[in-house]
Protein backbone atom coordinates (compact mmCIF):
# COMPACT_ATOMS: atom_id res chain seq x y z
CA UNK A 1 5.10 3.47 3.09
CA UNK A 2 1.76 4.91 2.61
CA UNK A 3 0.86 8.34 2.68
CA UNK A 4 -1.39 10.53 5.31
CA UNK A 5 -4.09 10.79 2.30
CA UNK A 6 -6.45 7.50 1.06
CA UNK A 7 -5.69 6.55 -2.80
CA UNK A 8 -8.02 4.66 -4.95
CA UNK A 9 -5.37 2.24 -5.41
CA UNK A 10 -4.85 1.96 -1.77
CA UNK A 11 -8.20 1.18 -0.96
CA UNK A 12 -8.45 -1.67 -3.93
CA UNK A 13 -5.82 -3.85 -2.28
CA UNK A 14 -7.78 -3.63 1.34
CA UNK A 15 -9.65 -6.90 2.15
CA UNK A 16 -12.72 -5.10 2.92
CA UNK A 17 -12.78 -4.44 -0.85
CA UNK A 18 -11.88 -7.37 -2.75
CA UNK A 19 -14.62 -8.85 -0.06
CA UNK A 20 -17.70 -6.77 -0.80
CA UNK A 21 -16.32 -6.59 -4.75
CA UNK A 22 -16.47 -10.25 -4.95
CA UNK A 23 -20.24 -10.69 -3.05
CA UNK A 24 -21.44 -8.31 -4.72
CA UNK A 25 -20.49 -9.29 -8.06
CA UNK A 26 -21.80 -12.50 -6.78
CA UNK A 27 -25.39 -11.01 -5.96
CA UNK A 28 -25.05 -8.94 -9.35
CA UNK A 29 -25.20 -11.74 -11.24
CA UNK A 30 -27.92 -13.56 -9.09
CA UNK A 31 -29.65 -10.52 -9.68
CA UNK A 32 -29.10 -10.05 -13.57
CA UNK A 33 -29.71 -14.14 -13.71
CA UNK A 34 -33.45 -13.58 -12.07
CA UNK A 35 -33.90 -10.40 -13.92
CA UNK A 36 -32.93 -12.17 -17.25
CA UNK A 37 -35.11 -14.70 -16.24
CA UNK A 38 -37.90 -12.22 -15.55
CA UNK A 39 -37.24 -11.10 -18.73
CA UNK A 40 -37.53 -14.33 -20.96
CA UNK A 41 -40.44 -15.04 -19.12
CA UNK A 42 -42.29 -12.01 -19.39
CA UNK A 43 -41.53 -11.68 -23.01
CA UNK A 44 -42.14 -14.97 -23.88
CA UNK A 45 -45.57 -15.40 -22.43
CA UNK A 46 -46.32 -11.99 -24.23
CA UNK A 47 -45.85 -13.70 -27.66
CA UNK A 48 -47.86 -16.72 -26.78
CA UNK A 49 -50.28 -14.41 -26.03
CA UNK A 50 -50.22 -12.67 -29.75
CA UNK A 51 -50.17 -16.20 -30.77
CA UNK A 52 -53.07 -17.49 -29.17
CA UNK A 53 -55.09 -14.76 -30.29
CA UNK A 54 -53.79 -15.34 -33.82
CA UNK A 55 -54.58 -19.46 -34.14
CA UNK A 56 -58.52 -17.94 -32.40
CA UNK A 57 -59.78 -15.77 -34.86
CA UNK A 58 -57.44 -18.07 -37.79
CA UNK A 59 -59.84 -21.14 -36.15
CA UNK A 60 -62.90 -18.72 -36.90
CA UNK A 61 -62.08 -18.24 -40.27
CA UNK A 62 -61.50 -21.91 -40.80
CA UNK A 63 -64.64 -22.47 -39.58
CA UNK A 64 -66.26 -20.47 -42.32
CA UNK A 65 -67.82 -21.97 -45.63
CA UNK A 66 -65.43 -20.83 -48.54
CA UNK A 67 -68.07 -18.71 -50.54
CA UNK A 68 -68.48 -16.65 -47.06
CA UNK A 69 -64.79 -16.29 -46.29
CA UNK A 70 -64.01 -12.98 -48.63
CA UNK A 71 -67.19 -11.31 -46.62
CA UNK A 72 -66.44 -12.69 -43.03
CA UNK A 73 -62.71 -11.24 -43.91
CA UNK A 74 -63.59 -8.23 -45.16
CA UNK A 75 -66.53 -7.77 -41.97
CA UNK A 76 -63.89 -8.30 -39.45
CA UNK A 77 -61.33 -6.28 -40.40
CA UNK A 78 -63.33 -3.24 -41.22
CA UNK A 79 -65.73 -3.65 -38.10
CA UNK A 80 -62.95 -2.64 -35.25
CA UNK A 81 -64.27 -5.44 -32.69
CA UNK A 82 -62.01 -8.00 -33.91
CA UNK A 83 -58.90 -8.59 -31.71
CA UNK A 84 -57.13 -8.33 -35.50
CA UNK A 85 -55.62 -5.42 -36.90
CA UNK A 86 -54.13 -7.06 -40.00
CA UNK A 87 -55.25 -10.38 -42.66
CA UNK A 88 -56.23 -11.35 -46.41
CA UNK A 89 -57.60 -14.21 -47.54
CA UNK A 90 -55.45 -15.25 -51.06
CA UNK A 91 -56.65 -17.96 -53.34
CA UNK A 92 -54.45 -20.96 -54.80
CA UNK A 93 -52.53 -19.05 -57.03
CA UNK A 94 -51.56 -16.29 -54.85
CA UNK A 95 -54.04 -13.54 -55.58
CA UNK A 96 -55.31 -12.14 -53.02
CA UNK A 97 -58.70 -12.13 -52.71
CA UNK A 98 -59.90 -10.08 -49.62
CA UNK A 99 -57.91 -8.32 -46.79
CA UNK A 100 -55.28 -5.67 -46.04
CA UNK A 101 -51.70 -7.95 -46.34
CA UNK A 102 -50.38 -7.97 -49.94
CA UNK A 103 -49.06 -11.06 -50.07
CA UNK A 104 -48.27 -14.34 -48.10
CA UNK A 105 -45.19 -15.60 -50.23
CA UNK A 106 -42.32 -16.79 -47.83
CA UNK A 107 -44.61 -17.57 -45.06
CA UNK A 108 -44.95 -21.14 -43.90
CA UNK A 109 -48.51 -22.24 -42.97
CA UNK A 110 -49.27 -22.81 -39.32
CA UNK A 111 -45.62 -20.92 -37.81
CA UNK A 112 -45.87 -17.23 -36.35
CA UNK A 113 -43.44 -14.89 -37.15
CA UNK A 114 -42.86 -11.67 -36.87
CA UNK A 115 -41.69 -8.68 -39.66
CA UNK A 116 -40.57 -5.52 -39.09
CA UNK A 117 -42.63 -2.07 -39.87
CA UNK A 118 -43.21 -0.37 -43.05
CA UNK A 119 -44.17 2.91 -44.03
CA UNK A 120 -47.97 1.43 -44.28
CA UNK A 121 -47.71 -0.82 -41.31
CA UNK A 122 -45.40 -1.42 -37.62
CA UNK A 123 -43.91 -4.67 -36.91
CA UNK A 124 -46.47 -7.42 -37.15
CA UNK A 125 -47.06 -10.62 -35.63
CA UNK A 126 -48.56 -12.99 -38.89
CA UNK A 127 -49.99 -16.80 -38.56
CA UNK A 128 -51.04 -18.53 -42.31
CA UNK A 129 -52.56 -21.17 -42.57
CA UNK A 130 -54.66 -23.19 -45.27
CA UNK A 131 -58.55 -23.67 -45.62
CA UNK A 132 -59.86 -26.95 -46.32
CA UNK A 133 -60.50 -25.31 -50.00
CA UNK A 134 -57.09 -25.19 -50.79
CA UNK A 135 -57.03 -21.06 -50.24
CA UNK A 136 -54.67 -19.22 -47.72
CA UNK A 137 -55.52 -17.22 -44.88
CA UNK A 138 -53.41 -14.67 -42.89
CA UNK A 139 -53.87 -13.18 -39.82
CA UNK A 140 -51.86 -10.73 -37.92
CA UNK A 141 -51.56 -8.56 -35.14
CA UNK A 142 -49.34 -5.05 -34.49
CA UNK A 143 -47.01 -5.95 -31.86
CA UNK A 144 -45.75 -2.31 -31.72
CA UNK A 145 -47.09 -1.82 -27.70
CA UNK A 146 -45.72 -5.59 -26.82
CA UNK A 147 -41.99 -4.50 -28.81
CA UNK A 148 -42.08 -1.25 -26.70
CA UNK A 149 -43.23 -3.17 -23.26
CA UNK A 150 -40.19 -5.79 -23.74
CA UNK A 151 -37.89 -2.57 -25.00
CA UNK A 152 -38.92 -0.77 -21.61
CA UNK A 153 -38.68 -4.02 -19.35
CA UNK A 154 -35.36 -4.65 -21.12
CA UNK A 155 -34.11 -1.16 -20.45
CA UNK A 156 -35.62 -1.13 -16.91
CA UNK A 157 -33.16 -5.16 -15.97
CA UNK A 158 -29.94 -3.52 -17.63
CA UNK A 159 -30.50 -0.35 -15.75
CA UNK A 160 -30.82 -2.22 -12.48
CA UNK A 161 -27.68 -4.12 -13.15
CA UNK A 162 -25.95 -0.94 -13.75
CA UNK A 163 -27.35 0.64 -10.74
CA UNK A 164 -26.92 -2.60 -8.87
CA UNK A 165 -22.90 -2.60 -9.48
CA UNK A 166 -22.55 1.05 -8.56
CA UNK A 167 -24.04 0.79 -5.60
CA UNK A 168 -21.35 -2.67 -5.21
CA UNK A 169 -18.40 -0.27 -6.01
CA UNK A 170 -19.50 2.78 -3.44
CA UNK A 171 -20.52 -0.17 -0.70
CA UNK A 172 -16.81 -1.41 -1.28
CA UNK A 173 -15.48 1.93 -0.88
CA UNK A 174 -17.68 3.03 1.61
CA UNK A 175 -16.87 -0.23 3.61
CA UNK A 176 -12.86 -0.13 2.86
CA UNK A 177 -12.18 3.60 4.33
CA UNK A 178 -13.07 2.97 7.73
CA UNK A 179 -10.90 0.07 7.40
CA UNK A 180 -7.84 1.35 5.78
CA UNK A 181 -7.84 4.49 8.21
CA UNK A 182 -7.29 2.00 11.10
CA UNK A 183 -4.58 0.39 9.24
CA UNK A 184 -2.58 3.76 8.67
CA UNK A 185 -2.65 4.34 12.64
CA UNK A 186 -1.73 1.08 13.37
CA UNK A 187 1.55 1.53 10.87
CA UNK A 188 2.06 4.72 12.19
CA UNK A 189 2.33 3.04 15.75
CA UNK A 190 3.99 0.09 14.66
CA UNK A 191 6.73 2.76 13.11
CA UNK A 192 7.36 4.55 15.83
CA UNK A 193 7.59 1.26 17.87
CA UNK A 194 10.36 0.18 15.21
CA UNK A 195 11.84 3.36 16.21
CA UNK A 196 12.13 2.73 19.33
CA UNK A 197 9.45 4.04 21.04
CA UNK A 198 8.39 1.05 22.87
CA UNK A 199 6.09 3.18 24.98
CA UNK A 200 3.93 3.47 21.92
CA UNK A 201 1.23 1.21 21.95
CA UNK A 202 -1.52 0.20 19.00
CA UNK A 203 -4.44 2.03 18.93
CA UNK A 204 -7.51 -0.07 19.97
CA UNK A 205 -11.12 1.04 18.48
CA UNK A 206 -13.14 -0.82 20.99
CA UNK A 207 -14.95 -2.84 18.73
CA UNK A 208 -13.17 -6.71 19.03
CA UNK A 209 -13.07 -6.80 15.28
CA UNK A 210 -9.80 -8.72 13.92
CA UNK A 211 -7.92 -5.29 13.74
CA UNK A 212 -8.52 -4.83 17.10
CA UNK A 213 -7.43 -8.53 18.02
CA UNK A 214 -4.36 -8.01 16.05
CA UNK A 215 -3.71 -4.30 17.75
CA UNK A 216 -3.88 -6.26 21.39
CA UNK A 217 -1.96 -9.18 20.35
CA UNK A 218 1.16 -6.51 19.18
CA UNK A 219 0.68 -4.39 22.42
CA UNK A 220 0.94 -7.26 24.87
CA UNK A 221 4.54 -8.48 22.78
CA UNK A 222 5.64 -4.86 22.81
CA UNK A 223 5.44 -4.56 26.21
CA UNK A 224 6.48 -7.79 27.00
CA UNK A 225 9.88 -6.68 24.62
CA UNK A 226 10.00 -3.55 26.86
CA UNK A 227 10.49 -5.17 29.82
CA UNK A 228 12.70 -7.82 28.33
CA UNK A 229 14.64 -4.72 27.07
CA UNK A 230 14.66 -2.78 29.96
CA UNK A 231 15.75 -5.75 32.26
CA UNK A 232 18.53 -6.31 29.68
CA UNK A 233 19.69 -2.64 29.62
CA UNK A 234 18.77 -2.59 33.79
CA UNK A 235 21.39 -5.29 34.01
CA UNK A 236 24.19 -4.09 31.46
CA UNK A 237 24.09 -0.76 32.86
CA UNK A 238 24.25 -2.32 36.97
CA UNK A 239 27.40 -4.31 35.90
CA UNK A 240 28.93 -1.27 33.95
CA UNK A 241 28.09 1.46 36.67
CA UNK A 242 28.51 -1.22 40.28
CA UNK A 243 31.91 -2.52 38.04
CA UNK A 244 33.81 1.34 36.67
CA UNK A 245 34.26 2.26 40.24
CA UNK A 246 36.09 -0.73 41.56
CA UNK A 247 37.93 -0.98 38.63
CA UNK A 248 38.76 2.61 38.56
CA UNK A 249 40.53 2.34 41.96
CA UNK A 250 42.27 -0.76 40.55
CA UNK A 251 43.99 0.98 37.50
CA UNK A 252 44.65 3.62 40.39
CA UNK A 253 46.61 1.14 42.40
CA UNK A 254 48.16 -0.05 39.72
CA UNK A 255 49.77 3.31 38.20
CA UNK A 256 51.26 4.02 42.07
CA UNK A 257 52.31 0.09 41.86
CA UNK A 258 54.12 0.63 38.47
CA UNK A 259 55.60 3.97 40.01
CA UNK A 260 57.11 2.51 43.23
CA UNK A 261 61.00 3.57 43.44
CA UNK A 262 61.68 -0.31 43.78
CA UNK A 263 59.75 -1.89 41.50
CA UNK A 264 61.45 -3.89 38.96
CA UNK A 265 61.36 -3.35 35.12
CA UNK A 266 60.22 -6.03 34.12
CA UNK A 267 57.50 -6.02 37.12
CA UNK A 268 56.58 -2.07 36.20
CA UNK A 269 56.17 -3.05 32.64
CA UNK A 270 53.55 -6.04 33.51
CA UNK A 271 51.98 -3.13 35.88
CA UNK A 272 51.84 -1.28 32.76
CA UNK A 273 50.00 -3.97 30.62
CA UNK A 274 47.56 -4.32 33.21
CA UNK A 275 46.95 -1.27 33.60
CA UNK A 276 46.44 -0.59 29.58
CA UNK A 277 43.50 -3.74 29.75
CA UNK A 278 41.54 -1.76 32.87
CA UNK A 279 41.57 1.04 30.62
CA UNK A 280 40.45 -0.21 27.62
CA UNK A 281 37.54 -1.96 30.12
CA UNK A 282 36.90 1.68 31.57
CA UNK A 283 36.19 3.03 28.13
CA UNK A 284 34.05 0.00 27.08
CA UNK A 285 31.74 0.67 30.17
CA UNK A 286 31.47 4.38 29.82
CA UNK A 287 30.93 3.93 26.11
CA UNK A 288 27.89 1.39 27.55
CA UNK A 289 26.53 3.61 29.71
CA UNK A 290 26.68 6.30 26.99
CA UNK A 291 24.79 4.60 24.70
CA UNK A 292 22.30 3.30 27.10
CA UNK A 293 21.89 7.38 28.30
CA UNK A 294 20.94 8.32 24.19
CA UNK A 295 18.71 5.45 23.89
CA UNK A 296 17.12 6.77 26.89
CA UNK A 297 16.34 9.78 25.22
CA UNK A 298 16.47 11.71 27.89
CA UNK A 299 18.38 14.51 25.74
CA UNK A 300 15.53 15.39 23.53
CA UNK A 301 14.55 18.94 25.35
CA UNK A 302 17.68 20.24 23.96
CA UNK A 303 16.66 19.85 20.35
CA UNK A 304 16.60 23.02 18.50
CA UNK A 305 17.48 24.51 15.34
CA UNK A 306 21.10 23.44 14.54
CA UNK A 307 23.41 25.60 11.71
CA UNK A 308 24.87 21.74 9.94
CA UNK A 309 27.35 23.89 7.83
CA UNK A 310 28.54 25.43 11.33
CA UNK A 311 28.71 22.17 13.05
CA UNK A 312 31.00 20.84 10.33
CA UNK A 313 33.37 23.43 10.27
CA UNK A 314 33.64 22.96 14.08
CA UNK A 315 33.94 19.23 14.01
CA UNK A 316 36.88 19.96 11.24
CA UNK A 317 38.51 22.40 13.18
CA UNK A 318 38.92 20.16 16.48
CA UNK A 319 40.27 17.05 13.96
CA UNK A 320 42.71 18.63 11.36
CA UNK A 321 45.56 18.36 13.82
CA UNK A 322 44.77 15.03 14.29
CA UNK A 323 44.86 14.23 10.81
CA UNK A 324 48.08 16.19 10.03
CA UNK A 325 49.56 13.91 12.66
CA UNK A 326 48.16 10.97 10.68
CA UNK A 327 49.36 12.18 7.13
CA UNK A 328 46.12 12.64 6.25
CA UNK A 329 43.93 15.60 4.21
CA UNK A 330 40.72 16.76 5.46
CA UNK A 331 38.35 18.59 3.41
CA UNK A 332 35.39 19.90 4.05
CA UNK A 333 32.53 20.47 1.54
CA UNK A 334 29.06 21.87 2.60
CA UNK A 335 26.24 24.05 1.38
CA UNK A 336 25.83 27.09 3.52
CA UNK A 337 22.56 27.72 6.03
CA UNK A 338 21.72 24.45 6.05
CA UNK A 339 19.07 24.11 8.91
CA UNK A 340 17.60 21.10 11.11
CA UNK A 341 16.27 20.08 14.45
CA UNK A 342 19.01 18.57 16.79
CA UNK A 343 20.56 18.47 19.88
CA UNK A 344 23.90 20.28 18.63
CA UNK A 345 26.42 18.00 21.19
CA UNK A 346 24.66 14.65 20.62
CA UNK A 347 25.01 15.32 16.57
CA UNK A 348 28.59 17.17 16.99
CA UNK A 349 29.95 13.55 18.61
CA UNK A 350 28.09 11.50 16.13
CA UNK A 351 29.86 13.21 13.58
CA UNK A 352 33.17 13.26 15.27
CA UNK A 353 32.90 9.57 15.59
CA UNK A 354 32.62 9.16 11.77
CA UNK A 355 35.64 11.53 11.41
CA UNK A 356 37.70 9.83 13.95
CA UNK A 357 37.21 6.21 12.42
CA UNK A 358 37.43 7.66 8.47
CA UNK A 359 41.06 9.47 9.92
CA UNK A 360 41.71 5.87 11.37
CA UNK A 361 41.50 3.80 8.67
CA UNK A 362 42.69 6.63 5.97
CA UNK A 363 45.42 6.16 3.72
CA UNK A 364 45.72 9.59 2.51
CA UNK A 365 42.34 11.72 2.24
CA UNK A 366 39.39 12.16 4.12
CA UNK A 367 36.22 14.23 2.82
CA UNK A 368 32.82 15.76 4.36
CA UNK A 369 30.06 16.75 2.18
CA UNK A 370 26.71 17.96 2.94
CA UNK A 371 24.13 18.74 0.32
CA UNK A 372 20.63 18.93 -0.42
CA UNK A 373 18.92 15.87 -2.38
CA UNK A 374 16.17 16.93 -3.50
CA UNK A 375 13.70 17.52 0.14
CA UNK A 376 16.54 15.22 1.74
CA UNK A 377 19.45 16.01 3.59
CA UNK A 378 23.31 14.13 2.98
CA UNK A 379 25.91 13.78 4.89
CA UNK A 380 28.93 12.27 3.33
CA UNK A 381 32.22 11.14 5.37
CA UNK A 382 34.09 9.36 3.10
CA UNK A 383 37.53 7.49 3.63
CA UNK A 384 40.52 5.90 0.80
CA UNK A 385 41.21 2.81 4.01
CA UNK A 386 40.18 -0.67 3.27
CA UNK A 387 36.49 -0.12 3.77
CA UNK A 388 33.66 -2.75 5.50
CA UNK A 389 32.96 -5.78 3.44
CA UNK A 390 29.49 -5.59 2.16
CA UNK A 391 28.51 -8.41 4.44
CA UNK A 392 29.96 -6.74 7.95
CA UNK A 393 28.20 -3.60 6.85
CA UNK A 394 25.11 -4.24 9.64
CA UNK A 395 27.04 -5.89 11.54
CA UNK A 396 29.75 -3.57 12.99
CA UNK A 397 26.75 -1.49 13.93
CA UNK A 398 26.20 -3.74 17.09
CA UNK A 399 27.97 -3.48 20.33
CA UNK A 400 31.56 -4.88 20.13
CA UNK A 401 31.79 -6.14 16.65
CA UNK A 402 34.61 -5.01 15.14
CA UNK A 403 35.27 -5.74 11.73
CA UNK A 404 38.12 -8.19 9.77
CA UNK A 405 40.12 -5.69 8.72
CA UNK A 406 39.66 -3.52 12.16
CA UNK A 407 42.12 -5.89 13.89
CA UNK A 408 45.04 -3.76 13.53
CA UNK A 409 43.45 -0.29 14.77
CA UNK A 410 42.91 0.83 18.39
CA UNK A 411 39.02 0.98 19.94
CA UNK A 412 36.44 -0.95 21.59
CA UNK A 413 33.94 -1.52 18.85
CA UNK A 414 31.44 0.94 20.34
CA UNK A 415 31.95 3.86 18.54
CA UNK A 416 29.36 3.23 15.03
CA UNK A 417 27.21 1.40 18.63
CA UNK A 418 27.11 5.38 19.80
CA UNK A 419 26.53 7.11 16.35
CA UNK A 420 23.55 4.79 15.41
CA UNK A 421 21.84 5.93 18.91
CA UNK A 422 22.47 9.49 18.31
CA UNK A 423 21.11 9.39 14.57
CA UNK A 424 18.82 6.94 16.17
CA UNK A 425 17.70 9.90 18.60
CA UNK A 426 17.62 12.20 15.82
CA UNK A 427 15.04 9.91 13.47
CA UNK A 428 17.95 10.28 10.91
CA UNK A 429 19.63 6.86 8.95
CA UNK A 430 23.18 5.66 8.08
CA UNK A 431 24.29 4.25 5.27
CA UNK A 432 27.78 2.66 5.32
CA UNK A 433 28.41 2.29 0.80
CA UNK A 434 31.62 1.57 -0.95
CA UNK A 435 33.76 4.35 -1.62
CA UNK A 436 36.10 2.36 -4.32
CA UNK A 437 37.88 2.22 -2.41
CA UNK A 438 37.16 2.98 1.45
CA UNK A 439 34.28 3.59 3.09
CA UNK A 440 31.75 5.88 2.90
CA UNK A 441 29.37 6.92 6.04
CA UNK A 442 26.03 8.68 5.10
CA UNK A 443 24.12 10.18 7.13
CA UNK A 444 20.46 10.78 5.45
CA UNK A 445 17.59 13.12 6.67
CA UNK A 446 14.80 12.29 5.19
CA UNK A 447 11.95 15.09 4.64
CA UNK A 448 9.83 13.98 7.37
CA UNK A 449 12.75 14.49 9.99
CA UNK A 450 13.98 18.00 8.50
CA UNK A 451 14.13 20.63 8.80
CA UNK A 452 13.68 24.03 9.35
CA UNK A 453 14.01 26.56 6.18
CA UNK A 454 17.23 28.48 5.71
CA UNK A 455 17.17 31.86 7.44
């Protein structure tokens, strides 16, 4: 169940999310791609820039007779109108003749390349090549400026990116809130329709998105469910109120029947039978028209705060003769001021109806216990009978089911029908676990439900 307040991890499993996350990431690296192209580009056409200068003024130099060379070389360098900041002429043995590079070994003739700075000089783009005289020439250029404009550009593209997927992961948050705030009202509608508040409907934001298509599509099977429902329960109820009076004046008849002063045995006993069955059919209809009055919930005014420890103690009180009759202990176990919201008579025969079936089915003992679990509330009736097969457990929850091992005992297979509408009522659960052996009924209050603090 989610919670009232949006979590990261919440809003990373919403559609809206994964969504943006993946086009963005998508334009990211579209982005980055043209930027890296941008980048090669820029930084290659920047270096065949350096390089075209270089093969120019190495071209002029060719161009000059080899007695000139050493004085062109030495002119160009120290004249400051040359495009070159660096280059030496060196004879055939490696001397160098004129210039400001100290030597050319390890360079191959007509190939740029670059070499880092010195403590006399910064990085340096160098071009050799060889005169027709058999002597070496070297030109060069600082590439300090073009190393700091690619540095810069470079820093500029991977700040982008960075920038580029924040602004992806606060677009997918931004865009996944809205979203995931819809989602929590539309749970905490469809909840309270599970709960049986079919007059609940989705909340509709007006704006025909898909949520909003889904929203209609639930409210239009809700209330076709509440009308199912309600013709269901208009029907069950007709036949159990248009059917108790007729019958009632039946079983009537009957009883004076049976109790005519010449009526025969065996005829009063067959009287008797008959009259036992309308009974048992009475009780199944009022039972009916019980449940269908909690389910109404017409009784919810007359919720207020309810003393469980109290309750107990009363609901022990009115069954320990009926257990003494039955052989049976009844103990009683339950924290004192125990507080919650409830209407006191719905709960007190919700409880009574757990007692009665757990003194039913006992062999010898029959326990209540109430405690605090933590911010939870339990409520423990617990039997030594045969218990509910694990299987029947739902089951014998639903009107007239009685279980395998019920076939023996008196009732009408209405009685866990009425409890789960009062807990129903109530927003409480029950459990029906194993005792090992019997059965044990728990009632659980969850925090939401509870409770008001102990005075």
């Amino acid at each position: 169940m989610l919670s009232d307040r949006l979590r990261l991890s919440d809003i990373r499993r919403t559609s809206a999310f994964r969504l943006t996350v993946i086009l963005g990431t998508l334009f990211l690296i579209g982005v980055v791609l043209q930027l890296g192209l941008i980048y090669g580009l820029t930084a290659r056409e920047l270096t065949a820039r350096s390089d075209r200068i270089l093969r120019d003024e190495a071209a002029q130099w060719m161009s000059v007779p080899a007695p000139a060379l050493p004085a062109r070389v030495r002119a160009d360098l120290g004249s400051g109108d040359s495009d070159l900041n660096y280059g030496a002429l060196f004879a055939r043995d490696g001397d160098r003749i004129a210039g400001n590079i100290a030597t050319a070994d390890h360079i191959t003739p007509d190939r740029p390349i670059d070499i880092a700075a010195s403590a006399t000089h910064g990085p340096l783009r160098l071009l050799a090549e060889v005169t027709p005289a058999g002597e070496t020439i070297l030109v060069g250029r600082d590439i300090s400026q073009i190393r700091d404009l690619r540095e810069r550009i470079l820093i500029i593209l991977i700040s982008s990116g960075l920038l580029t997927a924040i602004g992806i992961a606060l677009a997918a948050l931004a865009l996944s809130r809205e979203p995931l705030r819809r989602v929590r009202d539309l749970q905490r509608a469809s909840r309270a329709i599970a709960a049986g508040r079919l007059d609940m409907r989705m909340p509709i934001a007006g704006r025909h998105d898909e949520l909003d298509q889904f929203a209609l599509t639930v409210n239009v099977m809700v209330d076709d469910v509440a009308r199912l429902l309600e013709q269901v329960k208009g029907v069950t109820d007709a036949i159990a109120h248009d059917l108790r009076s007729p019958l009632t004046r039946v079983r009537a008849q009957l009883h004076r029947a049976r109790h005519l002063p010449d009526a025969a045995p065996a005829m009063a006993e067959l009287l008797g039978d008959a009259e036992s069955d309308l009974e048992l059919v009475l009780d199944r209809f009022a039972a009916l028209l019980r449940i269908s009055e909690i389910e109404a919930g017409a009784r919810r005014a007359a919720f207020k705060p309810t003393d469980l420890a109290k309750l107990l103690t009363d609901v022990v009180a009115l069954y320990e003769p009926l257990a003494e009759e039955e052989g049976t202990t009844l103990t009683l176990a339950a924290a004192p001021s125990m507080k919650i919201m409830a209407d006191r008579k719905l709960l007190f025969e919700a409880i009574s109806n757990l007692v009665d079936n757990a003194i039913k089915f006992a062999r010898t003992e029959v326990s209540i216990t109430a405690r605090r679990n933590g911010g939870e509330m339990l409520l423990d009736v617990r039997d030594d009978g045969p218990g509910i097969p694990h299987d029947e457990r739902e089951a014998v929850l639903r009107r007239f089911h009685r279980g395998a091992k019920a076939a023996g005992y008196p009732g009408t297979g209405l009685g866990l029908s009425i409890v789960a509408a009062i807990l129903h009522l109530h927003g409480f659960e029950l459990e029906l676990l194993g005792g090992s052996p019997g059965l044990v009924a728990r009632l659980r209050m969850p925090p939401g439900e509870l409770p008001l603090p102990a005075r």
